[in-house]
Structures are given as C-alpha cells and as structure tokens.
Protein backbone atom coordinates (compact mmCIF):
# COMPACT_ATOMS: atom_id res chain seq x y z
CA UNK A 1 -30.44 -32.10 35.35
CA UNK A 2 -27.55 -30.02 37.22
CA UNK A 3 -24.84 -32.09 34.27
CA UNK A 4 -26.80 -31.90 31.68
CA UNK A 5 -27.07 -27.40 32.17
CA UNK A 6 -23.41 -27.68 33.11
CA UNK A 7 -22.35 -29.58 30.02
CA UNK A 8 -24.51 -27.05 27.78
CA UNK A 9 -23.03 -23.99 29.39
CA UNK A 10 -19.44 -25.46 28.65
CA UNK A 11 -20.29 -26.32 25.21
CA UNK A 12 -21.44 -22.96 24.88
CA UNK A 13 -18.14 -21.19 26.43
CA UNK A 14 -15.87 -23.24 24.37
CA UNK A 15 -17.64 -22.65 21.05
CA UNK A 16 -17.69 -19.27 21.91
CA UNK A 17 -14.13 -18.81 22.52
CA UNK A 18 -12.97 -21.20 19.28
CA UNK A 19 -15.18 -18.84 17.31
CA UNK A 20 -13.19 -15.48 18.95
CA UNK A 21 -9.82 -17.24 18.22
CA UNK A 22 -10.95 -17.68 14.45
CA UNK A 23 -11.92 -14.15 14.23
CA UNK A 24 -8.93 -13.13 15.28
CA UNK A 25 -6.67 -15.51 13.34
CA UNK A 26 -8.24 -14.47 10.10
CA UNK A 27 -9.05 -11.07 10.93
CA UNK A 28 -5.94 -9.79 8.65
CA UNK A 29 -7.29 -11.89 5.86
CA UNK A 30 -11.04 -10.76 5.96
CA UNK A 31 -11.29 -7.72 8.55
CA UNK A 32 -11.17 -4.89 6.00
CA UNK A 33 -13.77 -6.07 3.46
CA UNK A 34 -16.13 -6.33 6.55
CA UNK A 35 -15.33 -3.61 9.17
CA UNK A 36 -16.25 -0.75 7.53
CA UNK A 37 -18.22 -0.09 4.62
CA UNK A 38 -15.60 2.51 3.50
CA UNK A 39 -12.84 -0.20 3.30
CA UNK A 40 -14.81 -2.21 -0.13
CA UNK A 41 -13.99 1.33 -1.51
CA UNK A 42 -17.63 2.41 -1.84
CA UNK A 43 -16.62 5.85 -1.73
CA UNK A 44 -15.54 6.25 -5.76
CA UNK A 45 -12.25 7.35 -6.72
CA UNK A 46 -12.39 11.39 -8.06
CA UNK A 47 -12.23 11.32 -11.65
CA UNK A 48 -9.77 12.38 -13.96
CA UNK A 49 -6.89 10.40 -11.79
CA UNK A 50 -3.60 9.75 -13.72
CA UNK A 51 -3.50 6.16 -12.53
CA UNK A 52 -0.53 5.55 -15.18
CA UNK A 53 2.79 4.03 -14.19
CA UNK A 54 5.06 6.13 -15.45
CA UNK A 55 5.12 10.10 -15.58
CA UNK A 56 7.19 13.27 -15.43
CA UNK A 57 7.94 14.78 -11.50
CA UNK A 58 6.15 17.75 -10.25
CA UNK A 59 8.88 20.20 -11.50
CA UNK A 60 9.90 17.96 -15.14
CA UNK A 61 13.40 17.04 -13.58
CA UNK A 62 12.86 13.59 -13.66
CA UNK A 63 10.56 10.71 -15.54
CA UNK A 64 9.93 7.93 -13.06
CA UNK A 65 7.92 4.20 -13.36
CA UNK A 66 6.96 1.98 -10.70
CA UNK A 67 6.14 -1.67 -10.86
CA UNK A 68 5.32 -3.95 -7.86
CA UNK A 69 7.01 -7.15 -7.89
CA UNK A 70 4.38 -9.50 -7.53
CA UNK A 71 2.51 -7.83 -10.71
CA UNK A 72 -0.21 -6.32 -9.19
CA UNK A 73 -1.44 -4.42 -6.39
CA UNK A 74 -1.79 -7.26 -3.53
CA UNK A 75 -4.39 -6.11 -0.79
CA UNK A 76 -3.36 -6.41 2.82
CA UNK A 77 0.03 -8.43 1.88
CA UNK A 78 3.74 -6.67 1.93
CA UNK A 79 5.38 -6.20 -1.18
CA UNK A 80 8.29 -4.66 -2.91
CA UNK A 81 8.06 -2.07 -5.54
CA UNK A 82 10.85 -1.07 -8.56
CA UNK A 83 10.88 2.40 -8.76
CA UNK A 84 13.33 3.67 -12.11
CA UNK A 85 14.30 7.18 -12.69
CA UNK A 86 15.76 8.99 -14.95
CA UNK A 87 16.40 12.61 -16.20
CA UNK A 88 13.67 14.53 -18.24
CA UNK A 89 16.55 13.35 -20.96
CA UNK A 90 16.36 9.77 -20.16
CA UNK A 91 19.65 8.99 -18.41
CA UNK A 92 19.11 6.62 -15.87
CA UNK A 93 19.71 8.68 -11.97
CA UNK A 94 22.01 6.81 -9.96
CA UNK A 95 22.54 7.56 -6.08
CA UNK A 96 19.32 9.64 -5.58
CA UNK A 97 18.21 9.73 -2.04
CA UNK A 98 14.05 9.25 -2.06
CA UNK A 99 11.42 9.53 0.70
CA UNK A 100 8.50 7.23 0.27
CA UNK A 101 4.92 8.76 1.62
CA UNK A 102 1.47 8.34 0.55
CA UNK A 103 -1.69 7.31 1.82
CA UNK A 104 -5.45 7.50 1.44
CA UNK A 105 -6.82 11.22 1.16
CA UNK A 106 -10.42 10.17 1.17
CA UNK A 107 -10.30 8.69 4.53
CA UNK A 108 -7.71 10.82 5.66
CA UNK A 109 -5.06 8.68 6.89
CA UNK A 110 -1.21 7.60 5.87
CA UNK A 111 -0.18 4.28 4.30
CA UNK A 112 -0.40 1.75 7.00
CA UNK A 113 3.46 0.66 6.52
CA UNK A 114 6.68 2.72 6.48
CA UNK A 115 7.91 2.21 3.30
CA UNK A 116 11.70 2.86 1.93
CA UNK A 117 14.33 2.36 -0.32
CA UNK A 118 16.58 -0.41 0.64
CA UNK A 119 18.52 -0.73 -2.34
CA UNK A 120 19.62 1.62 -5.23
CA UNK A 121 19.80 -1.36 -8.08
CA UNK A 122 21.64 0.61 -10.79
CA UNK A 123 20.64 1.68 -13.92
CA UNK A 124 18.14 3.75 -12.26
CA UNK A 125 16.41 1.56 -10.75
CA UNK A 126 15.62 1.52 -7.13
CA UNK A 127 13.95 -1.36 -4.64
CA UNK A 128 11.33 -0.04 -2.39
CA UNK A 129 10.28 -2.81 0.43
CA UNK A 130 7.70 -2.31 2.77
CA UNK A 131 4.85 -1.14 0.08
CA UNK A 132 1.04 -2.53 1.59
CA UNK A 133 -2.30 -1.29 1.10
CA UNK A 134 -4.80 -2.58 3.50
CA UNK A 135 -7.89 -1.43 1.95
CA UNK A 136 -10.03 -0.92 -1.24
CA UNK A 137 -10.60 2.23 -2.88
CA UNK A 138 -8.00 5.53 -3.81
CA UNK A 139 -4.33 5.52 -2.81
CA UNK A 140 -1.52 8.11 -3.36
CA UNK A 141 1.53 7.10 -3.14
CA UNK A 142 4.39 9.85 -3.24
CA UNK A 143 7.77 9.85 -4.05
CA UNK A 144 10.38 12.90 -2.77
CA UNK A 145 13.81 12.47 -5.07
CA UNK A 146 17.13 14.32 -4.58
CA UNK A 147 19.76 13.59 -7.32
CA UNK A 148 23.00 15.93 -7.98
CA UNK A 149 21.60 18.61 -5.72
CA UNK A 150 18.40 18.98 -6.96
CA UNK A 151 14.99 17.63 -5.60
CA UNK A 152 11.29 17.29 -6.65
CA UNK A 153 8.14 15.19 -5.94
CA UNK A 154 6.30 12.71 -7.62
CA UNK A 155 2.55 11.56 -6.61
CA UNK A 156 1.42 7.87 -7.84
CA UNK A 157 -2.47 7.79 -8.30
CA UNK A 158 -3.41 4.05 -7.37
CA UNK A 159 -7.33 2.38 -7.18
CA UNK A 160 -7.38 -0.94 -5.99
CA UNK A 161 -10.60 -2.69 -6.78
C-alpha cells in the first residue's frame, strides 16, 4: 500500500510541475488573452479615433505615414515600422531626429518596448525597430520630429482587434 500512495503522490508532483513549465513556456503566446479581462480589449475604443495611416503633425509642418513591415499589427511579436515624412509641401525630410512614445491611455500604461529609429532610409523614409503591442484594445503611438530646426508631434491612433 506504502508504493502504491508513493507512486500516486509522484505522479501527481511531476504532472504538476510539467503543467507549470507549459504555462510558463507559452505564457507569452496565450497570457494576455487570459490574464485580464481588460487585455481582449473589452473596454471599447472612444469613438471618433483617426485610426488612418497617414496625417498632418500637430502644428501642419509635416505629413507623415506609417506602415509595419509585416502588414499588420502583430500582437505580442516585435516588429519594425516605416515611418515617411515629408513637408506640409511634400518634399521628402531627410536627417530628422524623432522620439518614438506611445502607449495605452485606457489602462494607463506606456508601450511595453522602447522603440526607436535605427535607420534614416532616405527619401523620407525612416526604420523604426522595436514596435510591439502586447495587448488588445486602443494604442497611441506618438511620434516627436525635429527637421531643419523646427519640431512638432504626431499621435498614431491604433485598435488592435
């Protein structure tokens, strides 16, 4: 009798800890749709976002477009982001400096990734790496440009469903 409550109670630890190691393997994969009710955006977006791709900067000095690289907006996987710019007269802006923030302003926290620009392209165009969104629901992201002296600010409206 002592074996056969020894050999249950070991089954029992070991399925126990194969089933923690799982969790935690795949927790990146399927953590957010499950740990919080918040994170399958059930909280709606506000209405009347500007989720367009391209628009004119906060003060009209610049139009600017973003695309991500894989084609869409990949939950809880890195990816890289083309950001153009150009003048409000369309010449493409070459050696701009630009700050990368965002975040979600629902839940009150920043994006979960530093993101920059590691490469000014030409033409205007500039790579940002780093770009990752680990939940559902409303994003900002926002965009800070300084070309020939002058700066302003761009905010991206995002809603990943």
């Amino acid at each position: 009798m002592e074996k056969q409550q020894l050999k249950v109670i070991l089954t029992a630890v070991i399925t126990t800890i194969i089933v923690i190691v799982g969790l935690i393997v795949l927790m990146p994969f399927i953590g957010p749709r499950f740990l919080h009710p918040m994170m399958m955006g059930d909280q709606p977006a506000p209405s009347g976002l500007d989720t367009s791709t391209e628009r004119t900067s906060d003060a009209g000095m610049f139009m600017v477009s973003w695309s991500s690289d894989s084609g869409e907006l990949p939950l809880n996987q890195i990816h890289t982001w083309t950001l153009h710019v150009e003048t409000a007269d369309g010449q493409p802006v070459e050696g701009a400096t630009i700050l990368v923030d965002g975040g979600m302003p629902q839940h009150g926290h920043g994006l979960p990734t530093n993101p920059q620009v590691t490469a000014d392209l030409g033409n205007g165009d500039y790579r940002v790496e780093g770009m990752r969104f680990q939940m559902l629901g409303f994003w900002e992201v926002r965009f800070t440009i300084t070309a020939n002296g002058q700066s302003d600010s761009i905010t991206f409206d995002l809603v990943l469903e």
